[in-house]
Protein backbone atom coordinates (compact mmCIF):
# COMPACT_ATOMS: atom_id res chain seq x y z
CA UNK A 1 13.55 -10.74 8.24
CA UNK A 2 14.87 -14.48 8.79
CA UNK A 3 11.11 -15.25 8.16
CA UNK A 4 8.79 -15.20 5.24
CA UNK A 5 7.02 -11.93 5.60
CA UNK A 6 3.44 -12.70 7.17
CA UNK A 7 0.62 -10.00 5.19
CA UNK A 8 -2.88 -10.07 6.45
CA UNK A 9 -5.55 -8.90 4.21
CA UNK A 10 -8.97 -8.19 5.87
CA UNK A 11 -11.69 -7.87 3.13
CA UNK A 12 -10.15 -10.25 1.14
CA UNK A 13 -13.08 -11.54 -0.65
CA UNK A 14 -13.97 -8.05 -2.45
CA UNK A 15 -12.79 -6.82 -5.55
CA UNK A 16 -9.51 -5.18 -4.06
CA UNK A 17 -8.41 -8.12 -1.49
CA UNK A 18 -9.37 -10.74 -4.57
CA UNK A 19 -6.68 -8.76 -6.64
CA UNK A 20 -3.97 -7.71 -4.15
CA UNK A 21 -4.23 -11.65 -2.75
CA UNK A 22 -4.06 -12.83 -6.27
CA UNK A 23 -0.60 -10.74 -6.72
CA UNK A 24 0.68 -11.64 -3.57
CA UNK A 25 0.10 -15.13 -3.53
CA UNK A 26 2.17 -15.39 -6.74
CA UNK A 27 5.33 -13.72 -4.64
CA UNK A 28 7.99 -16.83 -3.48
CA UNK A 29 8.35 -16.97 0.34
CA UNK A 30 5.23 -14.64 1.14
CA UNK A 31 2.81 -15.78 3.71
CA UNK A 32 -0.51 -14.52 3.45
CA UNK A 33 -3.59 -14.65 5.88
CA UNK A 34 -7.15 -13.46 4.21
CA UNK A 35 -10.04 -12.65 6.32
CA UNK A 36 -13.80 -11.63 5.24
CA UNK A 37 -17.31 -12.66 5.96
CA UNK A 38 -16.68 -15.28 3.09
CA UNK A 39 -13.87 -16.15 1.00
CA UNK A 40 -14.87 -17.84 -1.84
CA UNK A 41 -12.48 -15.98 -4.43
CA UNK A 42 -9.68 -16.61 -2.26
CA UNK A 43 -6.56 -18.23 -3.84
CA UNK A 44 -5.81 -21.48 -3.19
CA UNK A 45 -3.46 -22.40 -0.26
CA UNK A 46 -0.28 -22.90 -1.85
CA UNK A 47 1.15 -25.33 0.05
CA UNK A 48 0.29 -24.01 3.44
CA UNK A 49 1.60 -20.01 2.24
CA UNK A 50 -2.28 -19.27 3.05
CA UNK A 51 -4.44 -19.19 5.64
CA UNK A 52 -8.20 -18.12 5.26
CA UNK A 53 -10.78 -17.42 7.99
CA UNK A 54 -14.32 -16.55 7.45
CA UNK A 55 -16.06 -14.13 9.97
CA UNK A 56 -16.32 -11.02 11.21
CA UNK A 57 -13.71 -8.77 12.94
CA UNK A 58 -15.53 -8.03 15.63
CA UNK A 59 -15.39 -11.90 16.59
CA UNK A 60 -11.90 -11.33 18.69
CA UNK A 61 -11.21 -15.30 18.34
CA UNK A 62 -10.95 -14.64 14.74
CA UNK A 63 -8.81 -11.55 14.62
CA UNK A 64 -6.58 -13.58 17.27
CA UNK A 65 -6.34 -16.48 14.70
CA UNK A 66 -5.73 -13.95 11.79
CA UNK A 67 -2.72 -12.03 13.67
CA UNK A 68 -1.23 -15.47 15.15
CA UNK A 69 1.61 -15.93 13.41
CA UNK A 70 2.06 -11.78 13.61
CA UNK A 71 1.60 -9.58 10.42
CA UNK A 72 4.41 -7.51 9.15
CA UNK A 73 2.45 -5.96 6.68
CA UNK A 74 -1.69 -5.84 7.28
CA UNK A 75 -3.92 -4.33 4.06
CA UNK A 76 -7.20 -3.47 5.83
CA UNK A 77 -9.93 -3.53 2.94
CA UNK A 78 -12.96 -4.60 4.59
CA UNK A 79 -15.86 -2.55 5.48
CA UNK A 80 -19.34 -1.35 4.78
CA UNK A 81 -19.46 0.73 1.68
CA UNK A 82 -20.62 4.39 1.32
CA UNK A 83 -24.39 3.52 0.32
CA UNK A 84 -24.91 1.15 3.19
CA UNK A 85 -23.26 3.33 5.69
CA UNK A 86 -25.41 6.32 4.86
CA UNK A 87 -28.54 3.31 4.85
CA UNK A 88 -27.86 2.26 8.48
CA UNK A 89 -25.26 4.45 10.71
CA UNK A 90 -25.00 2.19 13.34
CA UNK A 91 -24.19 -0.66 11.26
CA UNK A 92 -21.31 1.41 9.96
CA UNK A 93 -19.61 2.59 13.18
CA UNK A 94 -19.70 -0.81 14.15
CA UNK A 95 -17.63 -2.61 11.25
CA UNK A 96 -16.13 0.96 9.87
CA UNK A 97 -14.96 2.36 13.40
CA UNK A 98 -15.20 0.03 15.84
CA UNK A 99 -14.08 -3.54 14.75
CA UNK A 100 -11.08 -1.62 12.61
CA UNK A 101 -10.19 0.12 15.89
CA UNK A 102 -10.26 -3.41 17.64
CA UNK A 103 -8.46 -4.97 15.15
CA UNK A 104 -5.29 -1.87 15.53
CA UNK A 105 -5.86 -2.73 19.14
CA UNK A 106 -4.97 -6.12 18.68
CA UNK A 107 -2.01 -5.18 16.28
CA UNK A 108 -0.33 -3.21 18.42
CA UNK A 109 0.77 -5.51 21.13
CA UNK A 110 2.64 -6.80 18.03
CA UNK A 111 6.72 -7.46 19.26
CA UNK A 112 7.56 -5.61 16.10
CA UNK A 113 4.49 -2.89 14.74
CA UNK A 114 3.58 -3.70 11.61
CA UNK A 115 3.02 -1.44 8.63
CA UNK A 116 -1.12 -1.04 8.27
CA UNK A 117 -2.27 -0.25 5.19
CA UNK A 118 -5.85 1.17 5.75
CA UNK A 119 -8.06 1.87 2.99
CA UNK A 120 -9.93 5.00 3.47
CA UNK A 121 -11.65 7.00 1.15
CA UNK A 122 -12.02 10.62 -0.68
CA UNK A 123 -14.90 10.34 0.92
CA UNK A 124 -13.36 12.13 3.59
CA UNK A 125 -13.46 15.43 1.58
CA UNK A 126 -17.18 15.94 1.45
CA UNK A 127 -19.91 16.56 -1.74
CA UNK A 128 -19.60 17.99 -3.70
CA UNK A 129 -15.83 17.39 -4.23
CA UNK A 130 -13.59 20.17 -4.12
CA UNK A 131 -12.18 21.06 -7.87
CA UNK A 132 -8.44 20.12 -6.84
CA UNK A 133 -7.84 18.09 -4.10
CA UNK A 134 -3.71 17.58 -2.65
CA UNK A 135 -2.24 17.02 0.23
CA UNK A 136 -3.17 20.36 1.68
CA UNK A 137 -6.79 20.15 1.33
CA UNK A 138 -8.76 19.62 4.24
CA UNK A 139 -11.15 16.91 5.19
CA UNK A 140 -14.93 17.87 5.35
CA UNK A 141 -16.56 14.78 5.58
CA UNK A 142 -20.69 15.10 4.42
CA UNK A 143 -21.39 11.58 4.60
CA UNK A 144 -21.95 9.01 7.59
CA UNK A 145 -19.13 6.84 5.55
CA UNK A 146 -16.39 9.93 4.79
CA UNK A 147 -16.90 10.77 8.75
CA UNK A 148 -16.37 7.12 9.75
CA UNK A 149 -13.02 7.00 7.52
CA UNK A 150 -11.74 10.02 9.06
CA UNK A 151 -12.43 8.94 12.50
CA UNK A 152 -10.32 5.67 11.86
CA UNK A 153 -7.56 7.72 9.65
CA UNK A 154 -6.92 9.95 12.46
CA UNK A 155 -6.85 6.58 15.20
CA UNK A 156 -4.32 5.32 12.73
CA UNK A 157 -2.05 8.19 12.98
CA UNK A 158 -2.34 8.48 16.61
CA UNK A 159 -1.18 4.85 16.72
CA UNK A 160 2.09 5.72 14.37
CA UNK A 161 2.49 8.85 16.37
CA UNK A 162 3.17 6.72 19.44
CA UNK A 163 5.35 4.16 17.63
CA UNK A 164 2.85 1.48 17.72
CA UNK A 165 1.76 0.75 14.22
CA UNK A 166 3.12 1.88 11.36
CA UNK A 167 -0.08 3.36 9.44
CA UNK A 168 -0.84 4.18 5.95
CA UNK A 169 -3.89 5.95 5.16
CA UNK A 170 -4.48 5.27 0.96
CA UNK A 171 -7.42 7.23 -0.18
């Protein structure tokens, strides 16, 4: 790359994109663009090396601005969590399943596919929790929120499949 690496972290205000921008912003010749419905625990801009935009990824004007200049690398971290998934369904296929699968959308007419980190859950293997969970166990989503992680996990791999993102489902 002739260019500092560009990293996009969506969610950056909670307790994961607070830390990962934290480490990242410390890293010489990094770029980094945060998104989340507010940012005020982002770093500070570091001599233009950050870019912060407060909204919501279904706004498409904002998850233009976010992806312009292009992400190599993009940690997706935002979301509703599991109790306020399972407290209003809709509300959680609309920023779980439907902005994410805008925002890979969006991503993919990237010149170059980026890697997409995508934070999913163990969620995805139901309650109660199996005793030993490994690569060969199953999903069996019980929950409104394990379902909706699935869904996008298995958009995510469809994209890689076809060369279009490289995806990374972290559970």
């Amino acid at each position: 790359m002739s260019r500092r690496p560009v990293v996009l972290i969506t969610g950056a205000n909670g307790y994961l994109g607070r830390a990962l921008a934290s480490r990242l912003v410390k890293q010489p010749g990094v770029s980094l663009t945060l998104t989340d419905l507010a940012l005020d625990g982002a770093p500070a801009l570091h001599g233009g090396r950050v870019r912060a935009f407060e909204g919501d990824l279904g706004d498409a004007m904002l998850r233009r601005q976010a992806i312009s200049p292009a992400p190599d690398i993009v940690y997706h971290l935002a979301g509703i969590t599991s109790r306020q998934a399972q407290a209003d369904a809709q509300a959680s296929l609309r920023v779980n399943v439907l902005h994410t699968l805008a925002l890979l959308e969006d991503l993919r007419r990237s010149d170059a596919p980026p890697v997409v980190v995508y934070a999913s859950s163990i969620a995805v293997f139901g309650t109660p929790l199996p005793d030993s969970i490994d690569d060969r166990t199953p999903p069996s989503p019980t929950l409104t929120y394990g379902a909706h992680k699935q869904m996008v996990e298995i958009a995510l791999a469809d994209f890689s499949r076809r060369g279009e993102l490289d995806g990374r489902s972290v559970r």
